[in-house]
N, C-alpha and C. Protein backbone atom coordinates (compact mmCIF):
# COMPACT_ATOMS: atom_id res chain seq x y z
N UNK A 1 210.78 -156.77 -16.19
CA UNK A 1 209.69 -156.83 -17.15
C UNK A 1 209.24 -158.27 -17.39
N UNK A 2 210.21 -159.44 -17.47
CA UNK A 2 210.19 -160.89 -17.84
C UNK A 2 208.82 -160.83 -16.88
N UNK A 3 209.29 -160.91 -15.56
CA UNK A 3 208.34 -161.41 -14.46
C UNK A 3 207.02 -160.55 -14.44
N UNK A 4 206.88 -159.68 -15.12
CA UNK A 4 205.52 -158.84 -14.74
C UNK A 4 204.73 -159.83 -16.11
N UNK A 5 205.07 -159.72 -17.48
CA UNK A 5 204.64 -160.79 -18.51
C UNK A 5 204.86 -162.16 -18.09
N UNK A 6 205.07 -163.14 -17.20
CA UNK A 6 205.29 -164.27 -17.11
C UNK A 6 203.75 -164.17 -15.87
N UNK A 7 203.53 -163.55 -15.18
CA UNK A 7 202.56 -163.14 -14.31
C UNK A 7 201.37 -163.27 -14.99
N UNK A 8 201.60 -162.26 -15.95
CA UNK A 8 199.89 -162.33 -16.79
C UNK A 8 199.81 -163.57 -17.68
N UNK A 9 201.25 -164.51 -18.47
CA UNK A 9 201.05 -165.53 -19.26
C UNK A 9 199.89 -166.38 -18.30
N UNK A 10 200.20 -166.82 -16.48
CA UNK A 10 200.07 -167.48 -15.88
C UNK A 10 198.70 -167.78 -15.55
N UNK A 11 198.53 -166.31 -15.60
CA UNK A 11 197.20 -165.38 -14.88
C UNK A 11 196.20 -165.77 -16.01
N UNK A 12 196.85 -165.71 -17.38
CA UNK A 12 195.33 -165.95 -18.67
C UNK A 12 195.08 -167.42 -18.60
N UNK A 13 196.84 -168.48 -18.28
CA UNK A 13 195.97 -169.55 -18.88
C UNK A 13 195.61 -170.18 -18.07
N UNK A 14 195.49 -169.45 -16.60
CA UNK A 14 194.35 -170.52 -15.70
C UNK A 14 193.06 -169.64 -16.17
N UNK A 15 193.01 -168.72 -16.54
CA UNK A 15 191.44 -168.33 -17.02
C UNK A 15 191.08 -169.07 -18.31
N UNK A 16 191.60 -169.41 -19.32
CA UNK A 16 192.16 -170.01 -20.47
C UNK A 16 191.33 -171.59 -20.18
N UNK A 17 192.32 -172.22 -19.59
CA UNK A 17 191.83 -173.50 -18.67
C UNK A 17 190.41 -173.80 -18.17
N UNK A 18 190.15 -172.35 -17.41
CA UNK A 18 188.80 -172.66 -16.68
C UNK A 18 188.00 -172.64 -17.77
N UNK A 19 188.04 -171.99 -18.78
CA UNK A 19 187.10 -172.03 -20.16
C UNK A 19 186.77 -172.94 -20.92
N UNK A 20 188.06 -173.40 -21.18
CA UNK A 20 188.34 -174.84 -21.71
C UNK A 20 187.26 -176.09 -21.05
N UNK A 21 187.78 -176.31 -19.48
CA UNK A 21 186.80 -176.87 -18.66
C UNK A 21 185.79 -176.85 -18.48
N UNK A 22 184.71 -175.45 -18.39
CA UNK A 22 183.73 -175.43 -17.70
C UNK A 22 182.81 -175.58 -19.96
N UNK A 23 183.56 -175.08 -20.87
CA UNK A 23 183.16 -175.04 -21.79
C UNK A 23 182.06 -176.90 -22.34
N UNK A 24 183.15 -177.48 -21.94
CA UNK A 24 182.90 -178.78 -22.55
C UNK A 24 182.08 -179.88 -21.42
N UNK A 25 182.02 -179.27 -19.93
CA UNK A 25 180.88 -179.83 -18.98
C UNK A 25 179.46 -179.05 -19.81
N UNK A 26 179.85 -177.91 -19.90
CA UNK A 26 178.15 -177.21 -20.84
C UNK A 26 177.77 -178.13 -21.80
N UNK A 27 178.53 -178.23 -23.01
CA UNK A 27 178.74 -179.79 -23.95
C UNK A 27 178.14 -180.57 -23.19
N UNK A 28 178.35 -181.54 -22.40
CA UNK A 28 177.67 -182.66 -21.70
C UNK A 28 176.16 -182.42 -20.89
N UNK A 29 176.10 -181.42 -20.59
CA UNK A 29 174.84 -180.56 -20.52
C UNK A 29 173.62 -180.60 -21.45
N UNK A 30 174.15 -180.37 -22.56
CA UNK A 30 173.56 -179.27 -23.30
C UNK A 30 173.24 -180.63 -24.29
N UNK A 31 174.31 -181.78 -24.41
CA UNK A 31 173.45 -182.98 -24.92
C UNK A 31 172.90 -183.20 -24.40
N UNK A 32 172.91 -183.34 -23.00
CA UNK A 32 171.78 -184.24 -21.66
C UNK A 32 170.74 -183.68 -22.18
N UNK A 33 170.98 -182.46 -22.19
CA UNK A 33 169.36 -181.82 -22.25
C UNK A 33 168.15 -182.60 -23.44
N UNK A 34 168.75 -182.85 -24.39
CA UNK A 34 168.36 -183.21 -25.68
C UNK A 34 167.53 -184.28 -25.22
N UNK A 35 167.81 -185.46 -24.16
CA UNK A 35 166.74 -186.27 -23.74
C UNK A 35 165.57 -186.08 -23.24
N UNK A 36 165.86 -184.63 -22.82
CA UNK A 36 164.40 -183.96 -21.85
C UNK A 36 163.10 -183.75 -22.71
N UNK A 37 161.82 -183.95 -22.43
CA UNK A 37 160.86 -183.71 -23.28
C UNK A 37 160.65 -182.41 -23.31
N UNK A 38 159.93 -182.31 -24.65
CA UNK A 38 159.63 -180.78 -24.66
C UNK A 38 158.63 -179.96 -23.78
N UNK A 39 158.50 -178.90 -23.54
CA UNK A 39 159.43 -177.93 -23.70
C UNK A 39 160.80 -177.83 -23.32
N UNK A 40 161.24 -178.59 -22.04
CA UNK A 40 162.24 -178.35 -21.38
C UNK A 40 163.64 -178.41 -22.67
N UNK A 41 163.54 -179.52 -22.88
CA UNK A 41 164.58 -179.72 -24.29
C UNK A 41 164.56 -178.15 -25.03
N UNK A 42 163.98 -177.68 -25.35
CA UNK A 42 163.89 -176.31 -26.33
C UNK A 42 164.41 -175.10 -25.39
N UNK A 43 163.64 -174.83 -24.07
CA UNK A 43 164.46 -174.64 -22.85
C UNK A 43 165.75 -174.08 -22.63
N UNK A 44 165.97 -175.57 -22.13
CA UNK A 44 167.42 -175.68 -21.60
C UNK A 44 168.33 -175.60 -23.12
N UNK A 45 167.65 -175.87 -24.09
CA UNK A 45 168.84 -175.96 -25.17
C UNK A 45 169.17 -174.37 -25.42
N UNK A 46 167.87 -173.24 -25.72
CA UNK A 46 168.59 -171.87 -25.95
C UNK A 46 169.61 -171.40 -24.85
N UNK A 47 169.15 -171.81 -23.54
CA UNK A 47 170.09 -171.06 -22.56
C UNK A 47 171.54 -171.94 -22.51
N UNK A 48 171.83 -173.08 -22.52
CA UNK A 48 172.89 -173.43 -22.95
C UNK A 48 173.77 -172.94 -24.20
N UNK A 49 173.38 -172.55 -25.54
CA UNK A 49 173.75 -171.91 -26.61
C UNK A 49 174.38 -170.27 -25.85
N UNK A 50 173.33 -169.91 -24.88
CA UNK A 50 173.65 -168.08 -24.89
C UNK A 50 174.82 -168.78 -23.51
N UNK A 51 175.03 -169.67 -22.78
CA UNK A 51 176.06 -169.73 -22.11
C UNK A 51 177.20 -170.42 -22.58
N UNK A 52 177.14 -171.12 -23.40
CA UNK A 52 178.64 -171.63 -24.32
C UNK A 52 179.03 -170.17 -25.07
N UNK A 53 177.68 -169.15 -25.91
CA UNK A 53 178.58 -168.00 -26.36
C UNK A 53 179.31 -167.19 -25.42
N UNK A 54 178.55 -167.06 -24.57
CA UNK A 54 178.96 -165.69 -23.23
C UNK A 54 180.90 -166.56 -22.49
N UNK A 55 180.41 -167.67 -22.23
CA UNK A 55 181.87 -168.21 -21.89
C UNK A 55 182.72 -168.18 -22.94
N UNK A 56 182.74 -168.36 -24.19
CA UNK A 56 183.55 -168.40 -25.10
C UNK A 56 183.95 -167.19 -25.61
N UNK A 57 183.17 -166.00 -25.74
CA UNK A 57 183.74 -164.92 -26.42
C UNK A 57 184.02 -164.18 -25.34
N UNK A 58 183.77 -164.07 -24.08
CA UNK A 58 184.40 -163.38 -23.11
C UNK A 58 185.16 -164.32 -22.24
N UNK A 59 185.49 -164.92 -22.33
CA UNK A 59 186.49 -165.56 -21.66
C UNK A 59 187.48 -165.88 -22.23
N UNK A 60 186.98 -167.71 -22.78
CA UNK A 60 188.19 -168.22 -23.32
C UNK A 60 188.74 -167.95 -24.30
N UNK A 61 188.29 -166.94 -25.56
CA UNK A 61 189.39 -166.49 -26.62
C UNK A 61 190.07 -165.49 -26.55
N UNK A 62 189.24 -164.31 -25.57
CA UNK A 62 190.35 -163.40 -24.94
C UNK A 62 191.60 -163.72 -23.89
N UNK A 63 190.84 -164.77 -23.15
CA UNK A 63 192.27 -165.81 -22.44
C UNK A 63 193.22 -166.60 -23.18
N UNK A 64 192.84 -166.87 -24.27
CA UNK A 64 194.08 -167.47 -25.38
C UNK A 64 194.73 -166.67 -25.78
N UNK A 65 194.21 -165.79 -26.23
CA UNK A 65 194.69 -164.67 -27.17
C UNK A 65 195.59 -164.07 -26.65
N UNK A 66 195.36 -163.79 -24.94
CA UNK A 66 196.62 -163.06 -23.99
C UNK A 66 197.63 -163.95 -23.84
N UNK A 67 196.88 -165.35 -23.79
CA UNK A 67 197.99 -166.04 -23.03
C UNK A 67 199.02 -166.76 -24.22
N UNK A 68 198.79 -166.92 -25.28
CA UNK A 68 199.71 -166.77 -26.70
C UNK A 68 200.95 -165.14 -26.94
N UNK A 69 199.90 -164.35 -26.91
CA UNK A 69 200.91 -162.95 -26.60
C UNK A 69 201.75 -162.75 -25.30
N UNK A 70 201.65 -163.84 -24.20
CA UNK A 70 202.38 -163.28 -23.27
C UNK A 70 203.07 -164.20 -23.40
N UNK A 71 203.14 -165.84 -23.98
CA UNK A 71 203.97 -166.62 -23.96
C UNK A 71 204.94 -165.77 -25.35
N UNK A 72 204.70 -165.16 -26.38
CA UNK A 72 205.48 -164.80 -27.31
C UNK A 72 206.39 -163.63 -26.84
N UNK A 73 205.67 -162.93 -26.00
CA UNK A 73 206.35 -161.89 -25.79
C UNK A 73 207.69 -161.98 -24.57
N UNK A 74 207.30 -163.30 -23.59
CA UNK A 74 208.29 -163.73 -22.83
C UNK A 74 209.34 -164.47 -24.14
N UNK A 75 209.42 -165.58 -25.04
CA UNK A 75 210.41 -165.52 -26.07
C UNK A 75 211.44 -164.30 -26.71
N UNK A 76 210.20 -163.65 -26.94
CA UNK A 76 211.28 -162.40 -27.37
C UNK A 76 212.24 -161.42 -26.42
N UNK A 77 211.64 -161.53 -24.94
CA UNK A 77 212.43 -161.17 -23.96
C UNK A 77 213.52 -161.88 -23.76
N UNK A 78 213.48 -163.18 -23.98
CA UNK A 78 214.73 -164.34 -23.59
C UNK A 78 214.67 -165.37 -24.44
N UNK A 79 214.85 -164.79 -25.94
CA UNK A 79 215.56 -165.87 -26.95
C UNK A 79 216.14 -166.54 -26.43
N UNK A 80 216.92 -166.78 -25.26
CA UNK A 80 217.80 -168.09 -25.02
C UNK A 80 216.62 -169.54 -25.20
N UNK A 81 215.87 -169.22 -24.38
CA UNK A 81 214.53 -169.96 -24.23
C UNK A 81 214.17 -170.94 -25.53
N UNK A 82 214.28 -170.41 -26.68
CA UNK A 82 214.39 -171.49 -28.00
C UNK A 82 215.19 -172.66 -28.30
N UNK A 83 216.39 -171.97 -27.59
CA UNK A 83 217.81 -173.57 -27.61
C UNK A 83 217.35 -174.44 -27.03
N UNK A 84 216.54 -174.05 -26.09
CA UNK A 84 216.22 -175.24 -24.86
C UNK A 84 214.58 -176.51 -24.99
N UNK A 85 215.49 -177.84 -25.16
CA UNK A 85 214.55 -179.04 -25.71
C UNK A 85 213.51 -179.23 -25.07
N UNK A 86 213.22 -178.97 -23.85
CA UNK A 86 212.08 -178.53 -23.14
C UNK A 86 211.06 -177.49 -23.88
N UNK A 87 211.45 -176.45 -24.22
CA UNK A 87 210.49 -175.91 -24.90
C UNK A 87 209.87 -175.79 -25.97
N UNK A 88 210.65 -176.83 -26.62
CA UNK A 88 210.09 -177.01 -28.34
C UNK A 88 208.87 -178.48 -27.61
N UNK A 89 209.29 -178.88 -27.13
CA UNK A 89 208.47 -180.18 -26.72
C UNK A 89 207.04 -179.79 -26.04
N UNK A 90 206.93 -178.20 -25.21
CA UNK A 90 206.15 -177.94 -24.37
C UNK A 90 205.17 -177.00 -25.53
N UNK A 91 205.91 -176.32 -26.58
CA UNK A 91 205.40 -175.87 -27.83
C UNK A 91 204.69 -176.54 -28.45
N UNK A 92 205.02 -177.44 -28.73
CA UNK A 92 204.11 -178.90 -29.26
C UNK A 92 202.95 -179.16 -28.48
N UNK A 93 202.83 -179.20 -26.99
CA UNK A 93 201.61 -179.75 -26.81
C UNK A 93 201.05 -178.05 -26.61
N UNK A 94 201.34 -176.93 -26.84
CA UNK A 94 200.47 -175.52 -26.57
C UNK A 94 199.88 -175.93 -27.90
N UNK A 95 200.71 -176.18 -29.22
CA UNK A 95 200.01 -176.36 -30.48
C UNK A 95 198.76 -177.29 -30.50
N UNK A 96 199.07 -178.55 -29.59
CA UNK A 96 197.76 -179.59 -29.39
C UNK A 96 196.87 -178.83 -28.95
N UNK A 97 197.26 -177.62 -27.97
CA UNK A 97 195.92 -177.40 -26.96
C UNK A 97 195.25 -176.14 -27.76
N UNK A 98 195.92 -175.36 -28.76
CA UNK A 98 195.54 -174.39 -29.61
C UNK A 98 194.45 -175.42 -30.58
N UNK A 99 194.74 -176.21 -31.20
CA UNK A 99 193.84 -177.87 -32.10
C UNK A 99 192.47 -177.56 -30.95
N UNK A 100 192.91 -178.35 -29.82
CA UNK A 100 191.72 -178.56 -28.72
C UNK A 100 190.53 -177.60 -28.76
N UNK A 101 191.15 -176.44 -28.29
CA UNK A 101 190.49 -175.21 -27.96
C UNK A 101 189.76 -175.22 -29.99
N UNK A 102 189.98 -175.11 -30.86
CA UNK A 102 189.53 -175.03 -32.42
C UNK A 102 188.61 -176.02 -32.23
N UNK A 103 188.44 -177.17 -31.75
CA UNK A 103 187.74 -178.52 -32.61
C UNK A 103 186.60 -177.83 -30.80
N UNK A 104 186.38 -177.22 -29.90
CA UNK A 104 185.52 -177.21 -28.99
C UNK A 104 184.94 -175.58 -29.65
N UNK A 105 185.42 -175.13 -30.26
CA UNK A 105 184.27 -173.93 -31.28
C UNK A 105 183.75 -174.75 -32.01
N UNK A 106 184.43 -175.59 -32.39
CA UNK A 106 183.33 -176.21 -33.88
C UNK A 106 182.21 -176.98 -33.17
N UNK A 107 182.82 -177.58 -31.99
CA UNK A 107 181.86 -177.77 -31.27
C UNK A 107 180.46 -177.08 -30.70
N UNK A 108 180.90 -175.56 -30.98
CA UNK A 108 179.90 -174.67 -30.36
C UNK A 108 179.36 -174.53 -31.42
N UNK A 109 179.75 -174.40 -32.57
CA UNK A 109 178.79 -173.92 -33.85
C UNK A 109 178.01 -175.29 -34.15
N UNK A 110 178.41 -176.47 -34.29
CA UNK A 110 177.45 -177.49 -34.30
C UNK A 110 176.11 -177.42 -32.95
N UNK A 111 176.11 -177.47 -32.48
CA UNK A 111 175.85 -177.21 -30.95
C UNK A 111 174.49 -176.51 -31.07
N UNK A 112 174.71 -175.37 -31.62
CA UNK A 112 174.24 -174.00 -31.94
C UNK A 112 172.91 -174.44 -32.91
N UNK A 113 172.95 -175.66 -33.60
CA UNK A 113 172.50 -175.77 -34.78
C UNK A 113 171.92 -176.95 -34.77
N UNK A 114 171.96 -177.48 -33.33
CA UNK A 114 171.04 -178.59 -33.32
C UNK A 114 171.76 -179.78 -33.65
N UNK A 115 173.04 -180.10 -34.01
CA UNK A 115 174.29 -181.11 -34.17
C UNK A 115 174.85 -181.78 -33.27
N UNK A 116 174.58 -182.59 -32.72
CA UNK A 116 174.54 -183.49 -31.63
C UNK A 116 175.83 -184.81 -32.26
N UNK A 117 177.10 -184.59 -32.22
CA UNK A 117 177.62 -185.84 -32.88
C UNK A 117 178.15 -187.09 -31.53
N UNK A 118 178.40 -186.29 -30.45
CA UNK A 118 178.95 -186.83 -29.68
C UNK A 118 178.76 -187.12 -28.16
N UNK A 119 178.44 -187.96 -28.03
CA UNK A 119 177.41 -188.30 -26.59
C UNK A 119 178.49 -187.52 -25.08
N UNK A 120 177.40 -187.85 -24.21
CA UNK A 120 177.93 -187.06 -23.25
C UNK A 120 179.17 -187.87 -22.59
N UNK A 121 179.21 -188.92 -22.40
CA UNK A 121 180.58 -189.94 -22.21
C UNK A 121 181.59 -189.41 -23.01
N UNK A 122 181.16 -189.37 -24.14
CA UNK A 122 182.43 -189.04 -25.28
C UNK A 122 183.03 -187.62 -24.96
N UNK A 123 182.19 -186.82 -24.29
CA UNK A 123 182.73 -185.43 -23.99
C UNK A 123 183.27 -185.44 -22.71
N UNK A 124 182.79 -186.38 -22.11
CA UNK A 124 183.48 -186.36 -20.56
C UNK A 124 184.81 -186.87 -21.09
N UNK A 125 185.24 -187.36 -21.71
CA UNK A 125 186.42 -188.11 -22.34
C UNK A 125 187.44 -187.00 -22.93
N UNK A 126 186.62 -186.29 -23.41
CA UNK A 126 187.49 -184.86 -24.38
C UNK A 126 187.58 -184.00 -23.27
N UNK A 127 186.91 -184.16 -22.13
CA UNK A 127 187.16 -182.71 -21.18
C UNK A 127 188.56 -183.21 -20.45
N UNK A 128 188.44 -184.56 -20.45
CA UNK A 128 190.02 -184.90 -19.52
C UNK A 128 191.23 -184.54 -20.48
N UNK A 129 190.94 -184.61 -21.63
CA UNK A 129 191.99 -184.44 -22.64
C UNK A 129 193.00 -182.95 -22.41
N UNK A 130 191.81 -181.88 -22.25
CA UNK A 130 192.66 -180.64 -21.57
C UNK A 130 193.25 -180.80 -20.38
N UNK A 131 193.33 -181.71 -19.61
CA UNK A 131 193.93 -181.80 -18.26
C UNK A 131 194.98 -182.25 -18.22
N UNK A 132 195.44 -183.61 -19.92
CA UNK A 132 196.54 -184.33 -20.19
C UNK A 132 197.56 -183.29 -20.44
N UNK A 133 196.91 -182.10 -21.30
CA UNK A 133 197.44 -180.89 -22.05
C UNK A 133 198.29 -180.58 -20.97
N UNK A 134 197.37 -180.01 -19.98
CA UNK A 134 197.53 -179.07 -18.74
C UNK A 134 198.69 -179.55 -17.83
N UNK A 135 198.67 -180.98 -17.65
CA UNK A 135 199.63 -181.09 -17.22
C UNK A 135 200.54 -181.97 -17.85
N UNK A 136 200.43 -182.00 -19.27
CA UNK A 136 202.01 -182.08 -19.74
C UNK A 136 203.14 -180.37 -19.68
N UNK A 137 202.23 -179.72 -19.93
CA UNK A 137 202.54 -178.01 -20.21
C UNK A 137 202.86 -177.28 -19.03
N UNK A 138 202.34 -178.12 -18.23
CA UNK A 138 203.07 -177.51 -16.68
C UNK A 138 204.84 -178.23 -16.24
N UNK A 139 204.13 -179.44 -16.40
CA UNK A 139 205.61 -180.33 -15.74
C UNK A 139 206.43 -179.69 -16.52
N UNK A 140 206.39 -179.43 -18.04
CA UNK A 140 207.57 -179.29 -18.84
C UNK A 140 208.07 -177.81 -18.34
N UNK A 141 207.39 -176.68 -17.76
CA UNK A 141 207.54 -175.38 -17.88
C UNK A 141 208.49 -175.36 -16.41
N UNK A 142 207.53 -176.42 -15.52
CA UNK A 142 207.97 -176.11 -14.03
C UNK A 142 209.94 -177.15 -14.23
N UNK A 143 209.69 -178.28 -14.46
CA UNK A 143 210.67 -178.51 -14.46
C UNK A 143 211.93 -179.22 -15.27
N UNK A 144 211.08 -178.19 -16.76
CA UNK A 144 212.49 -178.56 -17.60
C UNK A 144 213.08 -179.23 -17.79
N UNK A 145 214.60 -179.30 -17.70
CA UNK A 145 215.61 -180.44 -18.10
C UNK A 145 215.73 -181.65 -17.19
N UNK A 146 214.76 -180.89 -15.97
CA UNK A 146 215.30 -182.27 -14.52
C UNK A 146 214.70 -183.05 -14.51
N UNK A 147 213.68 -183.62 -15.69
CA UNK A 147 213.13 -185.04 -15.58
C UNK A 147 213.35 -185.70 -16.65
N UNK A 148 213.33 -186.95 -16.37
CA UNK A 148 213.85 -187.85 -17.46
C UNK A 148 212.66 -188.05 -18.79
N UNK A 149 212.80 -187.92 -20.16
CA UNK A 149 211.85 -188.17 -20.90
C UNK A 149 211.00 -189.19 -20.84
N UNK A 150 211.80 -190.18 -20.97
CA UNK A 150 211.25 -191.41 -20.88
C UNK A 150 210.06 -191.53 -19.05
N UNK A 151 210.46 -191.10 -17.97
CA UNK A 151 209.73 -191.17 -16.95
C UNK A 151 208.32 -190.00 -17.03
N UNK A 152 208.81 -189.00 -17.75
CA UNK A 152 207.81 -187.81 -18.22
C UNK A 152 206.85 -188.89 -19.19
N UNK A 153 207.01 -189.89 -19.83
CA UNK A 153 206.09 -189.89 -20.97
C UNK A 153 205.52 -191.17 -20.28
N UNK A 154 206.25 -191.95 -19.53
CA UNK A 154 205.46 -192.91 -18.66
C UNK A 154 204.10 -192.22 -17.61
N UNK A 155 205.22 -191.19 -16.88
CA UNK A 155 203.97 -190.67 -16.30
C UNK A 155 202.83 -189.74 -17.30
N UNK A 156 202.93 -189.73 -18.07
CA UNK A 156 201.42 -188.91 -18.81
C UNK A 156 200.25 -190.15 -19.12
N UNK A 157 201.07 -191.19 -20.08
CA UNK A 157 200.32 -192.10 -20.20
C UNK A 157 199.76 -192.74 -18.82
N UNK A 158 200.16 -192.76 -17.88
CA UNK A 158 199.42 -193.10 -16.32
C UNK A 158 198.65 -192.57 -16.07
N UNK A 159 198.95 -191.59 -16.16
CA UNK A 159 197.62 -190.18 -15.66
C UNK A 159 196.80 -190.33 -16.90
N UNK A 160 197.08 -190.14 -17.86
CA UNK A 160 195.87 -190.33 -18.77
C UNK A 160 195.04 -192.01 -18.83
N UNK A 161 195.84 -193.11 -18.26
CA UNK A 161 195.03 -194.25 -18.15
C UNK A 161 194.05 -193.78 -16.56
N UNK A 162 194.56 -193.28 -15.99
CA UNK A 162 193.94 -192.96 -14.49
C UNK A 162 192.91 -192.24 -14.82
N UNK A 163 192.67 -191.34 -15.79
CA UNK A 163 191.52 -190.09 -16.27
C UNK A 163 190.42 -190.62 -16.44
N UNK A 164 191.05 -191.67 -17.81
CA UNK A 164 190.16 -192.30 -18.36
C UNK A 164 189.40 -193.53 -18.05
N UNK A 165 190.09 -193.59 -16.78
CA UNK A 165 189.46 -195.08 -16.21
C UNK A 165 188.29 -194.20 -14.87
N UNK A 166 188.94 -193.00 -14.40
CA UNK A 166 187.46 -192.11 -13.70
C UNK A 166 186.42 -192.15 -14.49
N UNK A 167 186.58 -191.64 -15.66
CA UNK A 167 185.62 -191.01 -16.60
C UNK A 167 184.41 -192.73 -16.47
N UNK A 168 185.71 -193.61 -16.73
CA UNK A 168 184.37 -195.11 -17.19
C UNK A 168 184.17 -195.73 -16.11
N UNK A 169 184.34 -195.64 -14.72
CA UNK A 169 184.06 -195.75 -13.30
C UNK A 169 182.51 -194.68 -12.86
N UNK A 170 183.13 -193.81 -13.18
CA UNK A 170 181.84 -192.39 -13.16
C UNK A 170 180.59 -193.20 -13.71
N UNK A 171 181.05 -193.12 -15.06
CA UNK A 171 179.69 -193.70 -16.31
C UNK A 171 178.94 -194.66 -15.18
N UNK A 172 179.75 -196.22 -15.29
CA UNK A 172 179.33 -196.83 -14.85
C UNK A 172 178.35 -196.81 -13.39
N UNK A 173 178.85 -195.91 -12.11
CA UNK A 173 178.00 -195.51 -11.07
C UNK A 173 176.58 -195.09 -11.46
N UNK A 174 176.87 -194.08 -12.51
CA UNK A 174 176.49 -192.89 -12.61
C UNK A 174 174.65 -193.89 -13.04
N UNK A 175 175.09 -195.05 -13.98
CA UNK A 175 174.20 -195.89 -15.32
C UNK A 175 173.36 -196.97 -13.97
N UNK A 176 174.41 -197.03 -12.97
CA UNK A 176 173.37 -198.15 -11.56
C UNK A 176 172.59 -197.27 -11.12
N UNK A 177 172.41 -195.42 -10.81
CA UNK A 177 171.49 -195.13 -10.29
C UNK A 177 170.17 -194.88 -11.29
């Protein structure tokens, strides 16, 4: 039974993920658009609104929603799983990415309403942020006790200086053409 629920945990939160992702490129979109003259701006802004809802309520909260119940329901299959310091640590960043996923609805309801707080750089910045998530929440799941903390937290901060130095490499190309 473990393995048939560890299947679907796996199975939601790469759907979970892709939501997350493709959610907050719409975000960078959907400000771009805001520079466009009108009509296009008015435009592109309703159909962006009906595609942040359509991705969000059929996707990514039914992909959380499973993939929270299948991570709980694998716990309750193998309470051992709680003793172990790996998973309170990997709990912690699901809690960051549960935050994430909250502050990118509020995002959609601002959004929705003509609330523009945060430029499209700044969102290219927040979209890498699920990837820091993604793969702190993997390494910890895939390999547990066999890496050293201290080399686990060196390598995140690397990868997250590496993200964030694409993201302002990108900009910069992106600002010469």
């Amino acid at each position: 039974m473990y393995q048939y629920i560890l299947a679907i945990h796996i199975i939601f939160v790469v759907c979970w993920m892709a939501g997350l992702f493709y959610i907050v490129r719409l975000f960078v979109y959907h400000t771009e658009a805001q520079s466009r003259p009108e009509p296009d701006r008015k435009i592109l802004s309703e159909q962006f609104v009906i595609m942040e809802r359509r991705l969000w309520n059929v996707i990514a909260i039914p992909s959380m929603i499973l993939t929270v119940a299948a991570g709980i329901t694998m716990i309750c299959l193998v309470p051992g799983w709680l003793k172990q310091p790996w998973l309170h640590i990997k709990l912690c960043f699901v809690v960051g990415l549960l935050v994430y996923h909250s502050i990118c609805q509020s995002k959609i309801k601002q959004m929705r309403y003509g609330l523009f707080t945060w430029s499209s750089t700044h969102l290219r910045i927040w979209n890498e942020v699920a990837t820091i998530f993604l793969f702190a929440i993997v390494f910890l799941a895939v390999i547990k006790d066999g890496i050293s903390w201290i080399y686990g937290t060196v390598g995140i901060i690397i990868f997250s200086m590496i993200l964030m130095s694409a993201v302002k490499i990108y900009k910069y190309y992106r600002m010469k053409k």
